[in-house]
Protein backbone atom coordinates (compact mmCIF):
# COMPACT_ATOMS: atom_id res chain seq x y z
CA UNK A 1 -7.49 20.60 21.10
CA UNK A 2 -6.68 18.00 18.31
CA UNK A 3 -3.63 19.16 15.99
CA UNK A 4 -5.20 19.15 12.45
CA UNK A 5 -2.48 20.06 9.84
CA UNK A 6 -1.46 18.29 6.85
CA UNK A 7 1.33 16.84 8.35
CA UNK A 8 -0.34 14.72 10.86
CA UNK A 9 -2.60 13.29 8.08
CA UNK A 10 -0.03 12.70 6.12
CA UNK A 11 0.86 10.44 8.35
CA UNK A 12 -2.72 9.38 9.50
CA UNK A 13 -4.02 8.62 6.23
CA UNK A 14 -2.21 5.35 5.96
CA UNK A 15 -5.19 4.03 8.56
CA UNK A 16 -8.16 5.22 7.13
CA UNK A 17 -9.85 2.36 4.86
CA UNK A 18 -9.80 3.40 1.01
CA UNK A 19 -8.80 6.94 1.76
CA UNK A 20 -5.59 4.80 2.44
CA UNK A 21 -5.18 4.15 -1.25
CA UNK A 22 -4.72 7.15 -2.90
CA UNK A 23 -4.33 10.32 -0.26
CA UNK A 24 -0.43 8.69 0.88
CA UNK A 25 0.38 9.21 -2.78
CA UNK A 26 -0.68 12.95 -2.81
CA UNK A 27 1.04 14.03 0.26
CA UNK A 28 4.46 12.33 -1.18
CA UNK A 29 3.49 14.11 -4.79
CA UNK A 30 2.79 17.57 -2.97
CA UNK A 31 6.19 17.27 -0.83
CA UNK A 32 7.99 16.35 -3.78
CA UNK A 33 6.94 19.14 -5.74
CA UNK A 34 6.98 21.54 -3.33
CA UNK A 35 10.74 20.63 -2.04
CA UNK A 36 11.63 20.92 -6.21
CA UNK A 37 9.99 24.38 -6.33
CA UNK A 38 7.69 23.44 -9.38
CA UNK A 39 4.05 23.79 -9.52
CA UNK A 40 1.54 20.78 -8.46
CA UNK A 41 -1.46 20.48 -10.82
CA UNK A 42 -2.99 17.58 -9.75
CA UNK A 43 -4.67 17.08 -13.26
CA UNK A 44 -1.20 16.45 -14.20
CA UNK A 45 1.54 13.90 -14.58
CA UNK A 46 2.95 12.83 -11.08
CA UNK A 47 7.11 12.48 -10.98
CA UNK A 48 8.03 9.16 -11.65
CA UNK A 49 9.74 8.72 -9.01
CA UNK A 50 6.89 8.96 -6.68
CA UNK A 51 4.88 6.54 -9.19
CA UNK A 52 6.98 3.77 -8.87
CA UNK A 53 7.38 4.25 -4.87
CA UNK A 54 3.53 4.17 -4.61
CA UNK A 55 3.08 1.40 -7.47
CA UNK A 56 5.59 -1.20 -5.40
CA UNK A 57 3.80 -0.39 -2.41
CA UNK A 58 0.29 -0.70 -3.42
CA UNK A 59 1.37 -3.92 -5.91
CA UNK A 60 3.16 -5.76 -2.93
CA UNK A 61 0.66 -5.33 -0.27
CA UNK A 62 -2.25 -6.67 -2.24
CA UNK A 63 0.00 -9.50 -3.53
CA UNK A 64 0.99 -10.17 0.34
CA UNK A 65 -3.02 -10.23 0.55
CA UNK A 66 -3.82 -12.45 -2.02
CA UNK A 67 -0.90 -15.00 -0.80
CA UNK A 68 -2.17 -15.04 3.23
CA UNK A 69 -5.86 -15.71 1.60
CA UNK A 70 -5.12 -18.74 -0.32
CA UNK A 71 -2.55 -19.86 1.86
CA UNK A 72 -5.20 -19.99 4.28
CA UNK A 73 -7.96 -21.12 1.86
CA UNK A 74 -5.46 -23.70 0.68
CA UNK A 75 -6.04 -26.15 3.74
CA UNK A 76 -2.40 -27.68 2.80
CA UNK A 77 -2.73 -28.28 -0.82
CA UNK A 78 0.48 -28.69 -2.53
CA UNK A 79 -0.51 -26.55 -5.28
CA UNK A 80 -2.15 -23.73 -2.98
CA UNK A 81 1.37 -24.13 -0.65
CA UNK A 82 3.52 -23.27 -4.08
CA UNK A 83 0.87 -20.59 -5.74
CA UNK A 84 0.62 -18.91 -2.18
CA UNK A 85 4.25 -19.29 -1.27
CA UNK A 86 5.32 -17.64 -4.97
CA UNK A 87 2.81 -14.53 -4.55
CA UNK A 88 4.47 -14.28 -0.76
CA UNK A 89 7.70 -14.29 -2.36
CA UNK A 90 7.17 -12.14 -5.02
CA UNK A 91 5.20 -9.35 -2.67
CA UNK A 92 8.25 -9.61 -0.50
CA UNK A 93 10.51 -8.47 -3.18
CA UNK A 94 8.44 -6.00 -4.16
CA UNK A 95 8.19 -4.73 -0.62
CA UNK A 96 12.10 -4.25 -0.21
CA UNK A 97 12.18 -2.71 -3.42
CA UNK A 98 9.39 -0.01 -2.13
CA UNK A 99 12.35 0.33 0.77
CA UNK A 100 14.59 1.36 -1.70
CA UNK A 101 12.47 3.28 -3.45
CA UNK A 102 11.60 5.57 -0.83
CA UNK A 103 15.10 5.76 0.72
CA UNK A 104 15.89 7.18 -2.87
CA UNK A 105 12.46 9.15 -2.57
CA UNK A 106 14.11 10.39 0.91
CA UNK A 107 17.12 11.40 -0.28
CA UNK A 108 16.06 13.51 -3.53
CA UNK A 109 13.81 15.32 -0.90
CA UNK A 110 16.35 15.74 1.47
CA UNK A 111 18.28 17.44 -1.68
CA UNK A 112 16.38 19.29 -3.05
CA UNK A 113 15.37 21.24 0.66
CA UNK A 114 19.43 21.64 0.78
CA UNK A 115 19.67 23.06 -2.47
CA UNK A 116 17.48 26.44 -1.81
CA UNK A 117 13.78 25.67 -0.99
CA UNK A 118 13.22 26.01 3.03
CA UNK A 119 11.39 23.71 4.61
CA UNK A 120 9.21 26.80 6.11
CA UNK A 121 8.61 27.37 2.55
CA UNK A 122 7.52 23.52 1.07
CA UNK A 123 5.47 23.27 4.50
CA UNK A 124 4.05 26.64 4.42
């Protein structure tokens, strides 16, 4: 029997092509919300925090995308080696900062469970 719950995809949505895009977001925004005891309505705003987590991750994988392809598309260029070399820079720091995001992401979690809402109750 396969174990189906939220949890696991969650987890597993981070390989699924395009779903991969948006559905790691919502399980972050639902856990968030849930551990802060306030209501989810997903025509609403998300936290902020959340928003810039998923914004530096989305923003420095594409840019670590865009570097590889003209790195390789360059075919030793000088000005492809610098353009290519800047965007893998710059997609770098924006990685690490996604690190530090979440750790802070993590942590006001972590809190909030501490502070009264179960985690039977946010993964009910």
């Amino acid at each position: 029997m396969i174990y189906q719950s939220g949890a696991s995809w969650a987890v597993g949505w981070y390989f699924v092509p395009i779903a991969n895009l948006f559905k790691p977001f919502g399980a972050m925004r639902e856990l968030w919300t849930a551990s802060h005891a306030e209501v989810d309505k997903f025509g609403g705003e998300a936290p902020s925090e959340v928003k810039w987590w998923w914004g530096a991750w989305i923003s420095g994988n594409i840019l670590s995308s865009v570097s590889s392809r003209i790195l390789l598309m360059g075919e030793g260029e000088t000005s492809a080696l610098t353009l290519g070399n800047a965007l893998g820079a710059v997609s770098t720091a924006l990685i690490l900062f996604t690190a530090v995001l979440l750790v802070k992401l993590i942590d006001g979690i972590t809190s909030a469970q501490r502070g009264g809402v179960t985690a039977a109750t946010v993964f009910a």
